[in-house]
N, C-alpha and C. Protein backbone atom coordinates (compact mmCIF):
# COMPACT_ATOMS: atom_id res chain seq x y z
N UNK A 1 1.33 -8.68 15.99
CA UNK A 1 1.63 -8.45 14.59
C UNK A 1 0.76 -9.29 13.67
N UNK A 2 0.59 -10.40 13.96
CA UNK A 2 0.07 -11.17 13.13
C UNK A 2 -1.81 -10.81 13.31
N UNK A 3 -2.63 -10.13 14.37
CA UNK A 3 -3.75 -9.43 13.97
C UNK A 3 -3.39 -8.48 12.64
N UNK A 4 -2.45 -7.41 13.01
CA UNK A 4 -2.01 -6.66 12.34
C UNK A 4 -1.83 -7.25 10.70
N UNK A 5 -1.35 -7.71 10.28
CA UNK A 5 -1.04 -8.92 8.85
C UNK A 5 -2.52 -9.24 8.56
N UNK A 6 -3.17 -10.00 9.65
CA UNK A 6 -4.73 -10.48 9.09
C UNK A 6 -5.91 -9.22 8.69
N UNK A 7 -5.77 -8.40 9.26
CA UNK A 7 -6.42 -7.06 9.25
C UNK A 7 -6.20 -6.30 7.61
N UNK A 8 -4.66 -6.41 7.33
CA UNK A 8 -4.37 -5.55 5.89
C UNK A 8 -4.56 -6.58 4.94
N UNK A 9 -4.21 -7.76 4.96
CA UNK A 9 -4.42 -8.62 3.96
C UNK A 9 -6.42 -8.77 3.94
N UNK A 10 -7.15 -8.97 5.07
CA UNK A 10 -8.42 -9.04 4.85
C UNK A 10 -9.45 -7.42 4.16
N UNK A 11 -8.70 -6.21 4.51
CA UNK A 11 -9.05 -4.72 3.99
C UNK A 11 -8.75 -4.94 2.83
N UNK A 12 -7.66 -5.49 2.30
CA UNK A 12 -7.33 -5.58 1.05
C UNK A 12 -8.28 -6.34 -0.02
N UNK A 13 -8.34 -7.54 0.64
CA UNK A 13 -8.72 -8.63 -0.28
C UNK A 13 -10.73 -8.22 -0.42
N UNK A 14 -11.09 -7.55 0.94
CA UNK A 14 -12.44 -6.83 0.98
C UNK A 14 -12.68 -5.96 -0.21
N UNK A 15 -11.55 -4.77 -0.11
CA UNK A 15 -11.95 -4.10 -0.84
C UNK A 15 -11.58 -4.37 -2.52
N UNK A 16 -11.42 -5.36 -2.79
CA UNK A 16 -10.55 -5.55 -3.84
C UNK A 16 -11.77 -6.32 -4.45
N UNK A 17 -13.04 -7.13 -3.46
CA UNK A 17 -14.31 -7.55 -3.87
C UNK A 17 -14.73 -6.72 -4.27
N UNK A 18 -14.88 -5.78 -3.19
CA UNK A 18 -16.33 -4.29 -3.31
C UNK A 18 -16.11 -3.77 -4.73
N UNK A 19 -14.39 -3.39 -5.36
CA UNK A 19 -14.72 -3.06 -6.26
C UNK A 19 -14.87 -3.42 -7.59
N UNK A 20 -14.58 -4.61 -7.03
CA UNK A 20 -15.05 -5.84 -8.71
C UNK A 20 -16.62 -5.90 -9.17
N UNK A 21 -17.28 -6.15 -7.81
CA UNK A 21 -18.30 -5.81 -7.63
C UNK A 21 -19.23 -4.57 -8.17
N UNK A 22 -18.74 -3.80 -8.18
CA UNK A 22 -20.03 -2.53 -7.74
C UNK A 22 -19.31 -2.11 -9.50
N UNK A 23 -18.08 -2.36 -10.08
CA UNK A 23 -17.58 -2.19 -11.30
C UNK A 23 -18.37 -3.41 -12.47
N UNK A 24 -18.55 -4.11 -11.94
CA UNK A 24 -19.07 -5.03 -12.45
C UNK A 24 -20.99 -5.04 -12.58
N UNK A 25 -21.74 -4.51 -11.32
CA UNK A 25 -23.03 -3.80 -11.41
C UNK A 25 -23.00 -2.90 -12.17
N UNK A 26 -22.07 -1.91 -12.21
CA UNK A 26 -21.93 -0.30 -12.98
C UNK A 26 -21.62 -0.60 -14.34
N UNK A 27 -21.11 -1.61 -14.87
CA UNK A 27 -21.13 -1.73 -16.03
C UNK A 27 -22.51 -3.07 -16.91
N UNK A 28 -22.98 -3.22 -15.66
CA UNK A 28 -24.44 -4.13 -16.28
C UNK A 28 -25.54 -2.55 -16.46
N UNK A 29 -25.50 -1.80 -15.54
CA UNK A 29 -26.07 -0.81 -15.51
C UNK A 29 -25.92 -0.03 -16.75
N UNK A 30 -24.90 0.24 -17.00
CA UNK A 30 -24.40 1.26 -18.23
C UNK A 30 -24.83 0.05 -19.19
N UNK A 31 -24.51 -0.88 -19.96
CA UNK A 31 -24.93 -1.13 -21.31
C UNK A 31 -26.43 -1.83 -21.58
N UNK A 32 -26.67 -2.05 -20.28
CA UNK A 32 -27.82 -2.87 -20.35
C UNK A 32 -28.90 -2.29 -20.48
N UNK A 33 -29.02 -1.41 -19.33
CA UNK A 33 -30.11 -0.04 -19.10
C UNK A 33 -29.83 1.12 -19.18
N UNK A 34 -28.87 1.33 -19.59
CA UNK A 34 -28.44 2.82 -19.92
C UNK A 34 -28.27 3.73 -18.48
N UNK A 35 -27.73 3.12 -17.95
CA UNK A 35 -28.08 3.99 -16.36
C UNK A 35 -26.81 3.99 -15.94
N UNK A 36 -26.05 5.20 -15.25
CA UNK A 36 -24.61 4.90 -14.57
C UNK A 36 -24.88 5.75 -13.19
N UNK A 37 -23.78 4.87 -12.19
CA UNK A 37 -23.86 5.39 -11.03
C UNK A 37 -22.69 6.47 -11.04
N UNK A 38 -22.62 7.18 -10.92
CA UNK A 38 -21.12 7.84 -10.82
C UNK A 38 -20.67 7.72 -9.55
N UNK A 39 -21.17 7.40 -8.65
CA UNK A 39 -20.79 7.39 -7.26
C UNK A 39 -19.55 5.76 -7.28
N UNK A 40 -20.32 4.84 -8.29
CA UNK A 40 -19.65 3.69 -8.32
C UNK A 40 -17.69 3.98 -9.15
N UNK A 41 -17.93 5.10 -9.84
CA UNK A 41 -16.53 4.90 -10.17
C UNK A 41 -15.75 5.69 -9.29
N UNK A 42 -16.14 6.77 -8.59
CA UNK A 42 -15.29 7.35 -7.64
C UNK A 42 -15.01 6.03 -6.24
N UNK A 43 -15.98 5.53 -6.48
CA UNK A 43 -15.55 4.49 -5.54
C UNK A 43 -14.38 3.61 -5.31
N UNK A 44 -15.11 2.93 -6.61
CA UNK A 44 -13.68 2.12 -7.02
C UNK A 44 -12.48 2.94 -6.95
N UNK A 45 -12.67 3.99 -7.90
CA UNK A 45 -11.14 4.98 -7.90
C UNK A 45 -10.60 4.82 -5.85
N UNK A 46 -11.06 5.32 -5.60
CA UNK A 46 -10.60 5.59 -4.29
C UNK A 46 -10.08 4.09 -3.72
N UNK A 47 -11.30 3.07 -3.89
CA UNK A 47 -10.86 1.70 -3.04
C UNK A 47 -9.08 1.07 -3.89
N UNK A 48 -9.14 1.02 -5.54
CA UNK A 48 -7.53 1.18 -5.95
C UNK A 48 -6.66 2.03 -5.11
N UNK A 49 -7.01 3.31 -4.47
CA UNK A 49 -5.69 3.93 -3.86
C UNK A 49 -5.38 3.66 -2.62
N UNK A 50 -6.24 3.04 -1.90
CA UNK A 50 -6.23 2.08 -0.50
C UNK A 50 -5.47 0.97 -0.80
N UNK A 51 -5.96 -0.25 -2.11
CA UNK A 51 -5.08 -1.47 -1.75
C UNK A 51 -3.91 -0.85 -2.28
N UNK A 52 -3.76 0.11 -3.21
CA UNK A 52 -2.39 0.51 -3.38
C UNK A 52 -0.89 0.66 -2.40
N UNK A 53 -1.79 1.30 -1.54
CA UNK A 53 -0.92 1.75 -0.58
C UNK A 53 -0.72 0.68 0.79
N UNK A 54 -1.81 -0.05 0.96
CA UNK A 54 -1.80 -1.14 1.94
C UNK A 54 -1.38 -2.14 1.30
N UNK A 55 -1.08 -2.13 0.19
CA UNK A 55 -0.51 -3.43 -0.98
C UNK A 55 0.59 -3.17 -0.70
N UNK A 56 1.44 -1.99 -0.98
CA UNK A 56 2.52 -1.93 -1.05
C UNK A 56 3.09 -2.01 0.59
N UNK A 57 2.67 -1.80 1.62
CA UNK A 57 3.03 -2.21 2.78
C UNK A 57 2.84 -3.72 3.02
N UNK A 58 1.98 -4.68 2.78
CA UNK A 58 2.23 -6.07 2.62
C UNK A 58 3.32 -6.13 1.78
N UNK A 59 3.77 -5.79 0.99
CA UNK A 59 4.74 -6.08 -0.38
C UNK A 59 6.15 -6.51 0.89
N UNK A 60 6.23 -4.78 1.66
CA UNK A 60 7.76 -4.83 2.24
C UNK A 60 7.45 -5.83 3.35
N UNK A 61 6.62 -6.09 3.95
CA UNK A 61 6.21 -7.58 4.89
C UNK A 61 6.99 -8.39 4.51
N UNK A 62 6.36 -9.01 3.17
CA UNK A 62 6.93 -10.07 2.38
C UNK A 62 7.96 -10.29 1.87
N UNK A 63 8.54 -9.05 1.78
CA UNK A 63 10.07 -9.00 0.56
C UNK A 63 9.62 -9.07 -0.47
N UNK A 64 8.22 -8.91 -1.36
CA UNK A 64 8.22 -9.12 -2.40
C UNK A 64 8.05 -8.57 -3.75
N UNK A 65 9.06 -6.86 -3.30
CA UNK A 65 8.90 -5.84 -4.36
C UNK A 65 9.53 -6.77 -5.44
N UNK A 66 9.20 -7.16 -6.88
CA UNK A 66 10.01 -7.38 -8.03
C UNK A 66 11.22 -7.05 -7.96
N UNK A 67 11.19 -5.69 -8.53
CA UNK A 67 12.11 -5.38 -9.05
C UNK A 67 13.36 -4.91 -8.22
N UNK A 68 13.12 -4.86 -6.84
CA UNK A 68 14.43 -5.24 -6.15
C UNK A 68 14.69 -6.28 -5.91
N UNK A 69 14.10 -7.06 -6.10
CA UNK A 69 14.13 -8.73 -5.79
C UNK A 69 15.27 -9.26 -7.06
N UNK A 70 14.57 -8.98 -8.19
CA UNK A 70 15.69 -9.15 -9.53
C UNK A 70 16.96 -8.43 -9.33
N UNK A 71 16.99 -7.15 -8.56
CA UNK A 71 18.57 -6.73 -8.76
C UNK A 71 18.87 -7.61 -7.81
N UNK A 72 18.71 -7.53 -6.53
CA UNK A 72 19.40 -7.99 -5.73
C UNK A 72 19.81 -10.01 -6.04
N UNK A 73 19.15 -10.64 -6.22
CA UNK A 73 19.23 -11.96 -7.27
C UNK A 73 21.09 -11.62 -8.12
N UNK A 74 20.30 -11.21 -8.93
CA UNK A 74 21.71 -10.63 -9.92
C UNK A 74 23.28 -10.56 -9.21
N UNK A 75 23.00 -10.39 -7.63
CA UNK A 75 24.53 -10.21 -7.09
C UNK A 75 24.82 -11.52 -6.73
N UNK A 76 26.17 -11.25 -6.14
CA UNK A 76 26.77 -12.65 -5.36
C UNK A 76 26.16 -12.36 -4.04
N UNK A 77 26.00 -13.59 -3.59
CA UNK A 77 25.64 -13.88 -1.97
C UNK A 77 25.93 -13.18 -1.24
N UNK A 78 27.13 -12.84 -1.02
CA UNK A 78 27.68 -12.27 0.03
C UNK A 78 27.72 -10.64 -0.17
N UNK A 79 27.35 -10.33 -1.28
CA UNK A 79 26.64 -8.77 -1.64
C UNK A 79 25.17 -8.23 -1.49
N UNK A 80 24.17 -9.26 -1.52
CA UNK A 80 22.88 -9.57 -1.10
C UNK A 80 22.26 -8.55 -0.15
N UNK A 81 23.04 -8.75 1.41
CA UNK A 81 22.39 -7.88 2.64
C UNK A 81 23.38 -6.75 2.48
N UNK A 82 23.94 -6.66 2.44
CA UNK A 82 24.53 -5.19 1.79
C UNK A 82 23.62 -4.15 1.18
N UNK A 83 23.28 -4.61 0.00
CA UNK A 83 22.73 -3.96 -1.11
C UNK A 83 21.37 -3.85 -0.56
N UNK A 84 20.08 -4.93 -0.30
CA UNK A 84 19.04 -4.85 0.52
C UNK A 84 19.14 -3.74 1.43
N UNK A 85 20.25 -3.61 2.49
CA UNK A 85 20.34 -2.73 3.84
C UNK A 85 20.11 -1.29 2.86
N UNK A 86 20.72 -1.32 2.14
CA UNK A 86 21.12 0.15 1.26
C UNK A 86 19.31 1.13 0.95
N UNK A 87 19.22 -0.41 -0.25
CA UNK A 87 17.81 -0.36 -0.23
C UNK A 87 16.45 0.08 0.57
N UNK A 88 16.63 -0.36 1.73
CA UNK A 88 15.81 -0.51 2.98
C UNK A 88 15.84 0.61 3.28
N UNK A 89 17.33 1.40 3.59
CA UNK A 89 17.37 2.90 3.82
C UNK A 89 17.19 4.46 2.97
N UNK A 90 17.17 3.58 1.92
CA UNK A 90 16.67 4.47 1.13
C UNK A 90 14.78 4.32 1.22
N UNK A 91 14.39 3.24 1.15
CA UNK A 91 12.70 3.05 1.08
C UNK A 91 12.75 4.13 2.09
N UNK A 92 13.25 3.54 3.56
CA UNK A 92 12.66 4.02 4.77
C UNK A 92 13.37 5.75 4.73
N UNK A 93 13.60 6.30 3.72
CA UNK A 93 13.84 7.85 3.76
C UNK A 93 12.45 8.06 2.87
N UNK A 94 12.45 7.18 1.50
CA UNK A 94 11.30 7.73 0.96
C UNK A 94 9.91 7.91 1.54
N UNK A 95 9.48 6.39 2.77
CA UNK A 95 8.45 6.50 3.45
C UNK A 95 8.23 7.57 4.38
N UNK A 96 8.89 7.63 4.82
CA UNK A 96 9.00 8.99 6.32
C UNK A 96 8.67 10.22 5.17
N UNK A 97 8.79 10.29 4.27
CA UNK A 97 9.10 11.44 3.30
C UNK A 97 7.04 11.42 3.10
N UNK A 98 6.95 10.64 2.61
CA UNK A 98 5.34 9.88 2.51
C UNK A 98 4.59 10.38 3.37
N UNK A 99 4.95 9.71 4.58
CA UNK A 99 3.96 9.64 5.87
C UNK A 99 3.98 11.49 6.31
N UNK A 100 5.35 12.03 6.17
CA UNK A 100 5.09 13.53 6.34
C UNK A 100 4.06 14.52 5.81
N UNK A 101 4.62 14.39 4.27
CA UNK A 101 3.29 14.76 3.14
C UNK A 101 2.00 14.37 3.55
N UNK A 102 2.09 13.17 3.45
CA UNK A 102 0.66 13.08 3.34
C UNK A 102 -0.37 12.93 4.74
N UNK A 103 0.72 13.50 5.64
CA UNK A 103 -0.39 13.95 6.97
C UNK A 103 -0.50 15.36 6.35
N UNK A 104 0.34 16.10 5.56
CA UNK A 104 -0.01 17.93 5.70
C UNK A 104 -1.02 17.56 4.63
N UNK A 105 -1.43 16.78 3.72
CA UNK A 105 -2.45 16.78 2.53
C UNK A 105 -3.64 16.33 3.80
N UNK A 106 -3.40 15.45 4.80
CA UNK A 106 -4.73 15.27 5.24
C UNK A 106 -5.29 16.37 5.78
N UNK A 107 -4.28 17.13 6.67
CA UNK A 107 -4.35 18.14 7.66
C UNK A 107 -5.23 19.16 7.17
N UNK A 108 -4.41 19.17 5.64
CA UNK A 108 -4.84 21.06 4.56
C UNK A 108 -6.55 20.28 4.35
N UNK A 109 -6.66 18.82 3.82
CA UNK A 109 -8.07 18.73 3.60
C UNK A 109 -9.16 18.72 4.40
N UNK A 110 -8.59 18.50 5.73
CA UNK A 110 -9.71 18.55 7.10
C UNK A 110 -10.04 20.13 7.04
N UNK A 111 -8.80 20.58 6.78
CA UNK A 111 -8.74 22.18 7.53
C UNK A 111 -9.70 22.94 6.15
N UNK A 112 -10.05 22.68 4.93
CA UNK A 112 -10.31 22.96 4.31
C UNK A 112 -12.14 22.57 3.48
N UNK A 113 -12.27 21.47 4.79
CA UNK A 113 -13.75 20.70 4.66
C UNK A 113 -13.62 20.40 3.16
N UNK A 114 -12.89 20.19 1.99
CA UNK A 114 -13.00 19.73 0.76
C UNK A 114 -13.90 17.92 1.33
N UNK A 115 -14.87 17.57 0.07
CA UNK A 115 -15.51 16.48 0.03
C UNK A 115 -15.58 16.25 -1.78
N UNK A 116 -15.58 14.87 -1.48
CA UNK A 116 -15.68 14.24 -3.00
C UNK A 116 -16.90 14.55 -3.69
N UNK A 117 -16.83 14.53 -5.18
CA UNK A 117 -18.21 15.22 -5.67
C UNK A 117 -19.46 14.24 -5.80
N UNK A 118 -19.17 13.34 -5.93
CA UNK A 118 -20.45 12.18 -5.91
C UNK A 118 -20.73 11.07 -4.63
N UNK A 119 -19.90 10.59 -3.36
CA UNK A 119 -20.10 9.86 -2.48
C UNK A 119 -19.63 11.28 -1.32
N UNK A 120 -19.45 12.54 -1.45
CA UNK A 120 -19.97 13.43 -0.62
C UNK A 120 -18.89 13.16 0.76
N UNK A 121 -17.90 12.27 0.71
CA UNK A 121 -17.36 12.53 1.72
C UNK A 121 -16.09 13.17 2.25
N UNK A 122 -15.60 13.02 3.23
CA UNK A 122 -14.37 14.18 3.16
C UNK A 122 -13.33 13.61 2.53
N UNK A 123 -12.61 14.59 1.89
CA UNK A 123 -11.17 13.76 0.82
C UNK A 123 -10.12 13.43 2.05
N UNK A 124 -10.34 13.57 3.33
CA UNK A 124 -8.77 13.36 4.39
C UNK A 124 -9.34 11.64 4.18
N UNK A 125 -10.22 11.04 4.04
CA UNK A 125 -10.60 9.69 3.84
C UNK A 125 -9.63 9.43 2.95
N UNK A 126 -9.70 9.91 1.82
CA UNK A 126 -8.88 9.44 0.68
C UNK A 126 -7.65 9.23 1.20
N UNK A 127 -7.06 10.75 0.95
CA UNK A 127 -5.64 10.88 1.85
C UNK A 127 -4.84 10.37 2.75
N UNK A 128 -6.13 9.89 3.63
CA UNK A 128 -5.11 9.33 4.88
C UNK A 128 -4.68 8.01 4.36
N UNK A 129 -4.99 7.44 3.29
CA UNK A 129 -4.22 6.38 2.44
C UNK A 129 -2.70 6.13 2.32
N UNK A 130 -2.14 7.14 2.26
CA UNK A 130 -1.11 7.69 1.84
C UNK A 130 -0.27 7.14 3.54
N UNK A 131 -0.34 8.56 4.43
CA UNK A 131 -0.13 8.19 5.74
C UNK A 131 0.24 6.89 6.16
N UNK A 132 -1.54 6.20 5.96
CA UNK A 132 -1.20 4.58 7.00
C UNK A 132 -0.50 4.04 6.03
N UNK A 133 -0.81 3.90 4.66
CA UNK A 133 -0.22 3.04 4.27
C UNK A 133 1.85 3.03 4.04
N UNK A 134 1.70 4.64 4.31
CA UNK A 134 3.80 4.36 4.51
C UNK A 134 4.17 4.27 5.76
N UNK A 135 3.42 4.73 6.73
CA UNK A 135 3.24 3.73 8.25
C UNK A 135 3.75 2.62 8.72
N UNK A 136 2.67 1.74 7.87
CA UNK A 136 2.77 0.40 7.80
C UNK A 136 4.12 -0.45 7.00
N UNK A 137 4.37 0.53 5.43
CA UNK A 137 5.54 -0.08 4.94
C UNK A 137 6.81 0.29 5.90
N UNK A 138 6.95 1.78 6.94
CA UNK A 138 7.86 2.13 7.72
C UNK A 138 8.68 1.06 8.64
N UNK A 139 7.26 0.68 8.77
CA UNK A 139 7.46 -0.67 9.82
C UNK A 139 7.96 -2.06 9.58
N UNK A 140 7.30 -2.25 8.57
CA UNK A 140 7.91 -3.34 7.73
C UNK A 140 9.87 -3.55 7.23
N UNK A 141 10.05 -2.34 7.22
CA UNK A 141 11.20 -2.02 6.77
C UNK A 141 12.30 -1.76 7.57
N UNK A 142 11.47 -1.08 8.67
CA UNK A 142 12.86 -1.17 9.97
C UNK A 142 13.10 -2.69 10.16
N UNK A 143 11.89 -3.02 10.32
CA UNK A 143 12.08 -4.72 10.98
C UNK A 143 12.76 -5.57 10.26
N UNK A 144 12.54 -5.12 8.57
CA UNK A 144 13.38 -6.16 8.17
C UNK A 144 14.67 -6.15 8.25
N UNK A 145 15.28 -4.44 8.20
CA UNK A 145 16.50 -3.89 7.92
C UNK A 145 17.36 -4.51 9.27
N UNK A 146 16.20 -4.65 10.77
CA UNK A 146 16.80 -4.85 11.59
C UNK A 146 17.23 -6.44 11.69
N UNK A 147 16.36 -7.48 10.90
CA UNK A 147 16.32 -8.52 10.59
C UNK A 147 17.92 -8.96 9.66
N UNK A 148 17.98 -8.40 9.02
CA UNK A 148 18.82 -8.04 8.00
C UNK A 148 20.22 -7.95 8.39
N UNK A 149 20.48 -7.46 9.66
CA UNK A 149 21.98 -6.66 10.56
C UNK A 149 22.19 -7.99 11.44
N UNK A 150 20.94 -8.89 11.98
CA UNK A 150 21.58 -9.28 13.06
C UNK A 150 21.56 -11.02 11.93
N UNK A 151 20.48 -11.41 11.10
CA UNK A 151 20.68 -12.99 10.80
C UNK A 151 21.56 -12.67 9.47
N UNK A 152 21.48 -11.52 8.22
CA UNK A 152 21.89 -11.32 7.11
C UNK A 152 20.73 -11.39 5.90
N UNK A 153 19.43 -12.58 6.31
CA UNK A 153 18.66 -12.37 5.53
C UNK A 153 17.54 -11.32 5.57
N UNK A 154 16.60 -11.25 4.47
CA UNK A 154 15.58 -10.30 4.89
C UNK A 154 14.29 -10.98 5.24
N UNK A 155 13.04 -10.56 5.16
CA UNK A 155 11.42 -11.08 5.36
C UNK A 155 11.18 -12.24 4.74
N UNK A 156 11.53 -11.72 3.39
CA UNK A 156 11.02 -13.35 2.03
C UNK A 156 12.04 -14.64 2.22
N UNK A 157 13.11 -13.88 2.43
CA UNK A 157 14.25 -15.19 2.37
C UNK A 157 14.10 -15.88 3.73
N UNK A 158 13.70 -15.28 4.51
CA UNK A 158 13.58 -16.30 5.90
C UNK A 158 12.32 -17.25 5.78
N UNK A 159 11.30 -16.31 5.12
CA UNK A 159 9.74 -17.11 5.34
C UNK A 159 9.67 -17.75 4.19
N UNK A 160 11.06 -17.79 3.60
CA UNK A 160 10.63 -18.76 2.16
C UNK A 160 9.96 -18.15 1.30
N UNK A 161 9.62 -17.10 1.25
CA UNK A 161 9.22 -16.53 -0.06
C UNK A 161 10.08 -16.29 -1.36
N UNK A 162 11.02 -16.18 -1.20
CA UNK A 162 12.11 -15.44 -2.35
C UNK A 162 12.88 -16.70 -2.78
């Protein structure tokens, strides 16, 4: 697991350079010399919907969605893993819901040879974003939920995050 953890946090934090980067060339390009890459903003566009989705699977790692973090805060103690468990099963309906979709979006785009208009490659690249990344939160979420049944706490509250 812990390759696994070093792997999404390092894709992340990679691509989160590349596109500071190449956003940051593309805009010396555009005012300086009048020149734009267009390949550079589909880029970026795409590298945002990667850490998006691999962000949000570190997130359930951590325990550290916000805004369930604040409701659940808000209760008494002993309402806490209750409400979390609830939570958890609802994520883990929405993810499975995710990971379904967005294998038939990869499937229809393979099956359909669609490619992006300026870096030319196939959109199931894009797509399969979607997939790994509710995959990964799937996983995150059983474990914690299962975490959750047998100590009471979840991911953040054990590792000290929360």
């Amino acid at each position: 697991m812990k390759v696994l953890n070093k792997l999404e946090e390092w894709f992340v934090g990679l691509a989160m350079i590349a596109a500071t980067l190449i956003l940051f060339i593309n805009i010396i390009l555009r005012y300086f010399f009048n020149e734009n890459q267009s390949w550079a903003d589909e880029f970026i566009r795409y590298s945002i919907i990667w850490i998006a989705f691999i962000g949000a699977a570190i997130c359930f790692r951590q325990g550290i969605h916000f805004g369930v973090d604040l409701l659940i805060k808000s209760l008494p103690e002993k309402y806490r893993p209750h409400l979390q468990i609830y939570i958890n099963i609802v994520s883990i309906i929405f993810v499975i819901l995710l990971i379904y979709f967005g294998f038939k979006l990869v499937i229809f785009s393979i099956q359909t040879g669609q490619t992006t208009p300026s870096l030319q490659i196939s959109t199931y690249w894009v797509y399969l974003s979607i997939p790994v990344g509710a995959t990964l939160s799937l996983l995150y979420l059983i474990m914690d939920t299962f975490k959750l049944l047998k100590t009471g706490k979840s991911n953040g509250e054990l590792e000290g995050e929360n």
